[in-house]
PDB file of N, CA and C in Angstrom:
ATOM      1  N   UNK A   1      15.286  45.189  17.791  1.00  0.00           N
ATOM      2  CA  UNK A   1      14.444  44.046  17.479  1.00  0.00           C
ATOM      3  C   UNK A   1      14.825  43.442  16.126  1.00  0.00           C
ATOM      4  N   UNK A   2      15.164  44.218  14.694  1.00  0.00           N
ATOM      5  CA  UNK A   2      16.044  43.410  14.036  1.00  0.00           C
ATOM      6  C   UNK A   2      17.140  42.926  13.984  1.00  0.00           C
ATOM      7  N   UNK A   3      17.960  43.310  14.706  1.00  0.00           N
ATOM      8  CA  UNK A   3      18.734  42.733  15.255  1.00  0.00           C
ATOM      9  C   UNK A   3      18.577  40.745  15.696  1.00  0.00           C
ATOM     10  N   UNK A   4      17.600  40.698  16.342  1.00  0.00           N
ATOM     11  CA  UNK A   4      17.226  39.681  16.865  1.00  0.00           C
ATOM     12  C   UNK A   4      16.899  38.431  15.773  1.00  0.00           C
ATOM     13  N   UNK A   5      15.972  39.368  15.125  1.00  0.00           N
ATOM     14  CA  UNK A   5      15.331  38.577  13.840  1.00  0.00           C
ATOM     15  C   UNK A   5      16.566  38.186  12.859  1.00  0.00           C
ATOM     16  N   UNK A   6      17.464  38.770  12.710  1.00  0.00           N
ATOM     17  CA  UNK A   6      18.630  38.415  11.793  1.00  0.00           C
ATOM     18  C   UNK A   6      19.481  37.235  12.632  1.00  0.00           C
ATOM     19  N   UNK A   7      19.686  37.445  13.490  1.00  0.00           N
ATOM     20  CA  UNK A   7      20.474  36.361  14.251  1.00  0.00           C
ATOM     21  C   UNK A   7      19.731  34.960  14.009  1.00  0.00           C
ATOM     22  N   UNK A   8      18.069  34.692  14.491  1.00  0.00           N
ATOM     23  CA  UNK A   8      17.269  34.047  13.959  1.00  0.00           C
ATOM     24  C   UNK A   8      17.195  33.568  12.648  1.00  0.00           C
ATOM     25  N   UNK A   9      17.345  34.590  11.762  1.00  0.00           N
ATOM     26  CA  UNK A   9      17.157  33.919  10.189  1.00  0.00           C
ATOM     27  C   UNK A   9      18.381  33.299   9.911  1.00  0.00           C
ATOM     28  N   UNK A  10      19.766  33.923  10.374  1.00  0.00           N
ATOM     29  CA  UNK A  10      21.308  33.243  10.319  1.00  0.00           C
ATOM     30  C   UNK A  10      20.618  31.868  10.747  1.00  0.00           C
ATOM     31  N   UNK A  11      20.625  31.637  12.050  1.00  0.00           N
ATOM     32  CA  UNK A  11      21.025  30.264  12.775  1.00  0.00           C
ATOM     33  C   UNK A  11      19.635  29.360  11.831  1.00  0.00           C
ATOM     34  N   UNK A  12      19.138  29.388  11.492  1.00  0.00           N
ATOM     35  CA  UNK A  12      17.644  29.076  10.710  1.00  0.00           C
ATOM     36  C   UNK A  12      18.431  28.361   9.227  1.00  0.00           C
ATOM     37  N   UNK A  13      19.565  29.440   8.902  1.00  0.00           N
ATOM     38  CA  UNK A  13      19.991  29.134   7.245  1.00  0.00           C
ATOM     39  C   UNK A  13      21.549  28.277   7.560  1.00  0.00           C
ATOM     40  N   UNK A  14      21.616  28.455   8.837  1.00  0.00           N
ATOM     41  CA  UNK A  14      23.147  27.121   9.460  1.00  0.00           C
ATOM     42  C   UNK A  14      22.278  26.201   9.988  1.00  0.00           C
ATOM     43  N   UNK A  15      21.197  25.396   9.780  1.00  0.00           N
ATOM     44  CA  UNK A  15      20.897  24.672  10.745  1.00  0.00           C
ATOM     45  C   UNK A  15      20.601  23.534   9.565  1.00  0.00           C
ATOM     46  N   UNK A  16      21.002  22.242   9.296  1.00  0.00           N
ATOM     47  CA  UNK A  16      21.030  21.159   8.666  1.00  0.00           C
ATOM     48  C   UNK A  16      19.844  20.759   8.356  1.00  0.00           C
ATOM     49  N   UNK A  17      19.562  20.086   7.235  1.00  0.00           N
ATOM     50  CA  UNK A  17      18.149  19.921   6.807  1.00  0.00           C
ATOM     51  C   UNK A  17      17.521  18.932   7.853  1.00  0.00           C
ATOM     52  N   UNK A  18      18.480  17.909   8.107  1.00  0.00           N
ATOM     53  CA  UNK A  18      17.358  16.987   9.355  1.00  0.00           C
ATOM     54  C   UNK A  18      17.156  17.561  10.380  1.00  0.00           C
ATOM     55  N   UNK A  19      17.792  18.510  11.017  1.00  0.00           N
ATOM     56  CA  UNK A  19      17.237  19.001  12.123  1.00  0.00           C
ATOM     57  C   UNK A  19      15.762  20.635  12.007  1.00  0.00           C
ATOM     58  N   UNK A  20      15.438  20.139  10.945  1.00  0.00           N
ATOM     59  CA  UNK A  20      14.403  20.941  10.949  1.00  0.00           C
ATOM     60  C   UNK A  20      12.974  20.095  10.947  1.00  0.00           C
ATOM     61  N   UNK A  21      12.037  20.432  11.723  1.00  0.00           N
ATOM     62  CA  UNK A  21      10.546  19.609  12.270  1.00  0.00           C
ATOM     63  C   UNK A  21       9.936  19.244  11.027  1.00  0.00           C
ATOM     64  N   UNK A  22       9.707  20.773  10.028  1.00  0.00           N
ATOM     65  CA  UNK A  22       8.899  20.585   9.321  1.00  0.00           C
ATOM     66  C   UNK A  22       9.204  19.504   7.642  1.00  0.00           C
ATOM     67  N   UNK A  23      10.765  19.321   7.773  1.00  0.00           N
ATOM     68  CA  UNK A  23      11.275  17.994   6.981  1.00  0.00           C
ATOM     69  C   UNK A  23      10.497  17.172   6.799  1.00  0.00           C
ATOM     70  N   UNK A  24      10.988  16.842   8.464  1.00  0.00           N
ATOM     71  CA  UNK A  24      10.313  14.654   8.427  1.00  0.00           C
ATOM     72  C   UNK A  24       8.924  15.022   8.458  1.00  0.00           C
ATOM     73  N   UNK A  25       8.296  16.162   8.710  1.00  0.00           N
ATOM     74  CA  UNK A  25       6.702  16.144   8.527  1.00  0.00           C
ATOM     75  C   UNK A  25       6.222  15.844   6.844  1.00  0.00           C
ATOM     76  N   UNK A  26       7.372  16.335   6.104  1.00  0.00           N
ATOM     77  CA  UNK A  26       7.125  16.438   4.665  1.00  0.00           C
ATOM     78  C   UNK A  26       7.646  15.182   4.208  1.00  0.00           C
ATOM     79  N   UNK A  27       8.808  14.719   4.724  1.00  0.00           N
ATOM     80  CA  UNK A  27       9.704  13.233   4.352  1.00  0.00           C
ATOM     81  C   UNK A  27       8.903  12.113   5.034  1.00  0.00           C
ATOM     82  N   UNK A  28       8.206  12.180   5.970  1.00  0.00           N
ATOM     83  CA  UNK A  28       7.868  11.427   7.044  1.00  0.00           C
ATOM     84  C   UNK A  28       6.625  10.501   6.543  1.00  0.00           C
ATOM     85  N   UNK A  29       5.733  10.923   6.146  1.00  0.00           N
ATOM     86  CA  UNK A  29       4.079  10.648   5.234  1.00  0.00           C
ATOM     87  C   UNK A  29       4.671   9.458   4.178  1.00  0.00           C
ATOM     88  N   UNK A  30       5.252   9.974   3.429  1.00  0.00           N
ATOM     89  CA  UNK A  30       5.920   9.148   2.322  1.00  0.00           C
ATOM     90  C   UNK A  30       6.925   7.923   2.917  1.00  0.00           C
ATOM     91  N   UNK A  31       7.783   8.344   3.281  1.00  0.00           N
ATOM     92  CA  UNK A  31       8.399   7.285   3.926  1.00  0.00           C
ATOM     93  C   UNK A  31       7.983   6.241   4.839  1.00  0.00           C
ATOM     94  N   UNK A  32       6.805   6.528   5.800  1.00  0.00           N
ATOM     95  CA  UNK A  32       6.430   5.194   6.002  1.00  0.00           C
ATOM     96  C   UNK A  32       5.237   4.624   5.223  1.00  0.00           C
ATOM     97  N   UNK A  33       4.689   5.423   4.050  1.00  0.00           N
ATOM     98  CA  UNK A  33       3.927   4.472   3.128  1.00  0.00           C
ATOM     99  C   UNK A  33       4.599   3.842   2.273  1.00  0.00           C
ATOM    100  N   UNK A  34       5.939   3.921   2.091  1.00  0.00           N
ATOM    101  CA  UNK A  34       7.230   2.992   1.094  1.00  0.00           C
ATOM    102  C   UNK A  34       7.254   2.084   2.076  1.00  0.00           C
ATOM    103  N   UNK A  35       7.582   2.310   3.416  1.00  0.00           N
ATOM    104  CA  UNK A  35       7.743   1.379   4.369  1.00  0.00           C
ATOM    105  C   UNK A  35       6.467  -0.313   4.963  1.00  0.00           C
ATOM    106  N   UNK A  36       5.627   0.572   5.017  1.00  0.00           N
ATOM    107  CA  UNK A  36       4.488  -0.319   4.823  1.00  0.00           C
ATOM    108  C   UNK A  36       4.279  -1.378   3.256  1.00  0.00           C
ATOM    109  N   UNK A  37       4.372  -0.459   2.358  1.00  0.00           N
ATOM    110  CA  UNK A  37       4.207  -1.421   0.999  1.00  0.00           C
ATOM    111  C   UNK A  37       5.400  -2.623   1.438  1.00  0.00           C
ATOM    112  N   UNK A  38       6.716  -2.174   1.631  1.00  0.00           N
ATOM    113  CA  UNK A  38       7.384  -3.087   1.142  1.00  0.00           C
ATOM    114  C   UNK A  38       7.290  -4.624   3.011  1.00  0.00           C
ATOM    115  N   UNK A  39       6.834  -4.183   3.950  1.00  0.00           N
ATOM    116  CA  UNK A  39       6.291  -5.299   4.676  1.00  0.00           C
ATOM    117  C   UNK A  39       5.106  -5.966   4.175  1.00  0.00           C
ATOM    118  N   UNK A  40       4.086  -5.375   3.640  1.00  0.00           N
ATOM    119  CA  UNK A  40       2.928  -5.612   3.057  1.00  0.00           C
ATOM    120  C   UNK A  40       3.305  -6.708   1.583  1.00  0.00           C
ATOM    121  N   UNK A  41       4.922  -6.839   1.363  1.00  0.00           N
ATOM    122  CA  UNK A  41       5.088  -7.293   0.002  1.00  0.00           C
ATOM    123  C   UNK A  41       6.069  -8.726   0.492  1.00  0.00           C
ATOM    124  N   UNK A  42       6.737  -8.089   1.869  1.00  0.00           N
ATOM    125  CA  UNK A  42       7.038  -9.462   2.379  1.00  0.00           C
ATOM    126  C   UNK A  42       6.414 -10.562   2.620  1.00  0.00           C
ATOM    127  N   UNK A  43       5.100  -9.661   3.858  1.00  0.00           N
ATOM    128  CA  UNK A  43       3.852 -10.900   3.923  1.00  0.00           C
ATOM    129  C   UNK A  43       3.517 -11.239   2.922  1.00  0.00           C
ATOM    130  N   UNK A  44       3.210 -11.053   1.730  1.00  0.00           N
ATOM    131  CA  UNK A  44       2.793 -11.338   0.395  1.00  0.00           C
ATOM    132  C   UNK A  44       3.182 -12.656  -0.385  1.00  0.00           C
ATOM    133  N   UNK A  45       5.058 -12.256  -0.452  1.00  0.00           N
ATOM    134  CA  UNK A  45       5.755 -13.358  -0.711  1.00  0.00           C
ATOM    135  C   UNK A  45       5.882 -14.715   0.628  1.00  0.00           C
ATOM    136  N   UNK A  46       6.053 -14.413   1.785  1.00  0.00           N
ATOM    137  CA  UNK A  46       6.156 -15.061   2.641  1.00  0.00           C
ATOM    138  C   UNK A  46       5.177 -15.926   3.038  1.00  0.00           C
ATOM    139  N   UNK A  47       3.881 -15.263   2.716  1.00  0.00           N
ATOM    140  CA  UNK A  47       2.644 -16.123   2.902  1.00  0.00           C
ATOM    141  C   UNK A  47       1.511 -16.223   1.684  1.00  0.00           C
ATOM    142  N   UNK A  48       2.002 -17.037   1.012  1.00  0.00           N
ATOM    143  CA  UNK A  48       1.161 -16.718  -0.019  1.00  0.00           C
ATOM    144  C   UNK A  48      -0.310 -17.722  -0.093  1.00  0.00           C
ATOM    145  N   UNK A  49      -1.244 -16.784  -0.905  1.00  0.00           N
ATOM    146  CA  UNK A  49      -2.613 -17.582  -1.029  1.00  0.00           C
ATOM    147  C   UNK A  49      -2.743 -18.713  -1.723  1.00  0.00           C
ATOM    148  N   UNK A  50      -3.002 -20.120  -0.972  1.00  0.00           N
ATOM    149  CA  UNK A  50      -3.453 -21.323  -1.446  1.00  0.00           C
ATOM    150  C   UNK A  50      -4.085 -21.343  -2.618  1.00  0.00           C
ATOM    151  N   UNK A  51      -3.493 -21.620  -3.864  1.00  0.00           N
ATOM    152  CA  UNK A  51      -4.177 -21.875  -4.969  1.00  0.00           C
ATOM    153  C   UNK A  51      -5.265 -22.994  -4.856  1.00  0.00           C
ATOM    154  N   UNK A  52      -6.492 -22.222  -5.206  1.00  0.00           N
ATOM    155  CA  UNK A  52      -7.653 -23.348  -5.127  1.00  0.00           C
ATOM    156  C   UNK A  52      -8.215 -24.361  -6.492  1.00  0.00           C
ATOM    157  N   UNK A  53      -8.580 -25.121  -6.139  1.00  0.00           N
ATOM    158  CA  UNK A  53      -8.682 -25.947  -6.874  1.00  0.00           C
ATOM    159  C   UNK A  53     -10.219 -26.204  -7.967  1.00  0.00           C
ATOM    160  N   UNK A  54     -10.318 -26.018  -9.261  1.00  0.00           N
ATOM    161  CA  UNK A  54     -11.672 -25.708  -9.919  1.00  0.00           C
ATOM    162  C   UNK A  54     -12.691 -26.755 -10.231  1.00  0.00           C
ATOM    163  N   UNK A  55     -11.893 -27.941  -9.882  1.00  0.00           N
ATOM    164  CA  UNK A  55     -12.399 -28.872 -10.217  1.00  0.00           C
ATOM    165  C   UNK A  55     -13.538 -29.613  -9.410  1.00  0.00           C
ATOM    166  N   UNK A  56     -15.191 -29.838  -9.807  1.00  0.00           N
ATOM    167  CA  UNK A  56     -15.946 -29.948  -8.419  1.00  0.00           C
ATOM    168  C   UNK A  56     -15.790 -31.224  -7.763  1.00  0.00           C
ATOM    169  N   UNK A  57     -16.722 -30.794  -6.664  1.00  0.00           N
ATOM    170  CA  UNK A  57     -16.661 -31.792  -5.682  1.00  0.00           C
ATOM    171  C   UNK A  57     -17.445 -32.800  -5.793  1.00  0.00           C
ATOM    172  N   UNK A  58     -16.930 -34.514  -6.337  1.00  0.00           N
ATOM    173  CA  UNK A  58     -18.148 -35.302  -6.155  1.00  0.00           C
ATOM    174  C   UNK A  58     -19.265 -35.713  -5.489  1.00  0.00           C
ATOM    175  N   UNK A  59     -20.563 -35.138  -5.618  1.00  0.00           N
ATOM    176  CA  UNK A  59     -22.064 -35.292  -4.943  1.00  0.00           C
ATOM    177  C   UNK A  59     -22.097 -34.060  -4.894  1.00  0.00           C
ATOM    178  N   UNK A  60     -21.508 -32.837  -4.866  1.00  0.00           N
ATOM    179  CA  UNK A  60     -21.926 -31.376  -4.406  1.00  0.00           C
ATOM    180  C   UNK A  60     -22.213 -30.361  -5.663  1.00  0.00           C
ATOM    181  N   UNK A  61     -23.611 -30.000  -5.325  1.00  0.00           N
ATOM    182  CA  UNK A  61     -24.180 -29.193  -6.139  1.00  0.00           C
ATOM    183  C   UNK A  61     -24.373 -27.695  -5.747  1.00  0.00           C
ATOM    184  N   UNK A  62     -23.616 -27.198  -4.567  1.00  0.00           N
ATOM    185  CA  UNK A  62     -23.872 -26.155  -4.107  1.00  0.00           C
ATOM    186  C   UNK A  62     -23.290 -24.671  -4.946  1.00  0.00           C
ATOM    187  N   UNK A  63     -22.272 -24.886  -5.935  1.00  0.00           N
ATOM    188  CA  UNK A  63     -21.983 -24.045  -6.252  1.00  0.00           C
ATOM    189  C   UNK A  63     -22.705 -24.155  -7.663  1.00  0.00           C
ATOM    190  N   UNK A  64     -23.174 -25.261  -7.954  1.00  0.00           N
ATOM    191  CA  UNK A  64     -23.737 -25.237  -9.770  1.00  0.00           C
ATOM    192  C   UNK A  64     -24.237 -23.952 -10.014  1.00  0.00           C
ATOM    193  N   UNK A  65     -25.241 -23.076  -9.327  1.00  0.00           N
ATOM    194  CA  UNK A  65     -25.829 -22.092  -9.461  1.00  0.00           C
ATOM    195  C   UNK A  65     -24.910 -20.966  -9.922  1.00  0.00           C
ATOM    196  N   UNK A  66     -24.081 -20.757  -8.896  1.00  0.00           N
ATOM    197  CA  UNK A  66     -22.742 -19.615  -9.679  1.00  0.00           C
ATOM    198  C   UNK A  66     -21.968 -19.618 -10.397  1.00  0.00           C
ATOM    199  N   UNK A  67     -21.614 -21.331 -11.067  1.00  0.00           N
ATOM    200  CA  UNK A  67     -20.507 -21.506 -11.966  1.00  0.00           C
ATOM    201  C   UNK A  67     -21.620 -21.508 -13.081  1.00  0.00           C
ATOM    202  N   UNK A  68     -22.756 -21.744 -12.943  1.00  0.00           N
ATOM    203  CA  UNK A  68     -23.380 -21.760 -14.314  1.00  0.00           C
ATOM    204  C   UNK A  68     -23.526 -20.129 -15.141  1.00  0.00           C
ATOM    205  N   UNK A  69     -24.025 -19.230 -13.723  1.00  0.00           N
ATOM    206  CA  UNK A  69     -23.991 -17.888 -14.192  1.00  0.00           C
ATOM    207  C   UNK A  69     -22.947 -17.008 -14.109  1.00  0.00           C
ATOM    208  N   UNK A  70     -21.337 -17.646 -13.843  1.00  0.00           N
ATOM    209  CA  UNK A  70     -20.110 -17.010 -14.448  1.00  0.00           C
ATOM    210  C   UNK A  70     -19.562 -17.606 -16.100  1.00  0.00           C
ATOM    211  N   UNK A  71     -20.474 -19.039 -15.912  1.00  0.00           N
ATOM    212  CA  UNK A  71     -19.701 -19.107 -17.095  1.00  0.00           C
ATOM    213  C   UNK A  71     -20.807 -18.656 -18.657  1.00  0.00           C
ATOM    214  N   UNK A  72     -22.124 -18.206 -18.184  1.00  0.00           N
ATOM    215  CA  UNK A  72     -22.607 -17.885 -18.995  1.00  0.00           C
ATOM    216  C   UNK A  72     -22.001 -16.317 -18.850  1.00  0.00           C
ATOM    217  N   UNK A  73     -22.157 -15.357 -17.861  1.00  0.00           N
ATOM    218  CA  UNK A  73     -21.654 -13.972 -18.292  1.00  0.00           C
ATOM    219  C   UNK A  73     -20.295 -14.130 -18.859  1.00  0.00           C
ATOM    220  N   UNK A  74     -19.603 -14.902 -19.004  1.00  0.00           N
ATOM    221  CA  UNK A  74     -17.947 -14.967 -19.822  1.00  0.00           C
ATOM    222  C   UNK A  74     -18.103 -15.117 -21.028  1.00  0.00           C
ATOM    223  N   UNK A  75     -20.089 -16.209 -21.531  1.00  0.00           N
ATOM    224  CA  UNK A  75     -19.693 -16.628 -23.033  1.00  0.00           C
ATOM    225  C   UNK A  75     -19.931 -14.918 -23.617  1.00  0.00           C
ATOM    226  N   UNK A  76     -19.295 -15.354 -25.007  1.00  0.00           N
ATOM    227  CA  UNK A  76     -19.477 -14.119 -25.785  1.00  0.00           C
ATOM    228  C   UNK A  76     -20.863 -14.308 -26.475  1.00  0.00           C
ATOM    229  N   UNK A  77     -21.859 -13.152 -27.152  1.00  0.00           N
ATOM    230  CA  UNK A  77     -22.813 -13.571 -27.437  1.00  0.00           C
ATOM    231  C   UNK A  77     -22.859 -13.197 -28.919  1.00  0.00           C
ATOM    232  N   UNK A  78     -23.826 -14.510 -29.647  1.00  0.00           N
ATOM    233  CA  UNK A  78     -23.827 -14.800 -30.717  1.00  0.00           C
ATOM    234  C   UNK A  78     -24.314 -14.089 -31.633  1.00  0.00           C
TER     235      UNK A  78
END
């Protein structure tokens, strides 16, 4: 029976790092979260968000309420 087990641990210590399971289980996690960021960075550049515009809208008072109380939490206080 050791016999057996040695033949096993040989072919185990000749056998190439990619062909072992527990590798890409360890390489595998990481590599497609590099993989994802960098599609996630294409769409990014490829589609980028419409710069909006700050300036209001003539007759519309709907936002007065929130620009008044961002621009008071921004002032510094006296």
């Amino acid at each position: 029976m050791d016999n057996t087990l040695d033949k096993r641990d040989r072919a185990a210590a000749d056998t190439p790092w990619w062909r072992i399971r527990m590798m890409w289980l360890v390489i595998g996690g990481p590599l497609v979260v590099v993989v994802a960021a960098f599609v996630t960075l294409a769409a990014a550049l490829r589609h980028p968000d419409p710069v909006l515009s700050t300036a209001p809208v003539a007759g519309s008072t709907a936002d007065t309420p929130a620009v008044q109380a961002r621009n008071h939490a921004a002032t510094p206080q006296r």
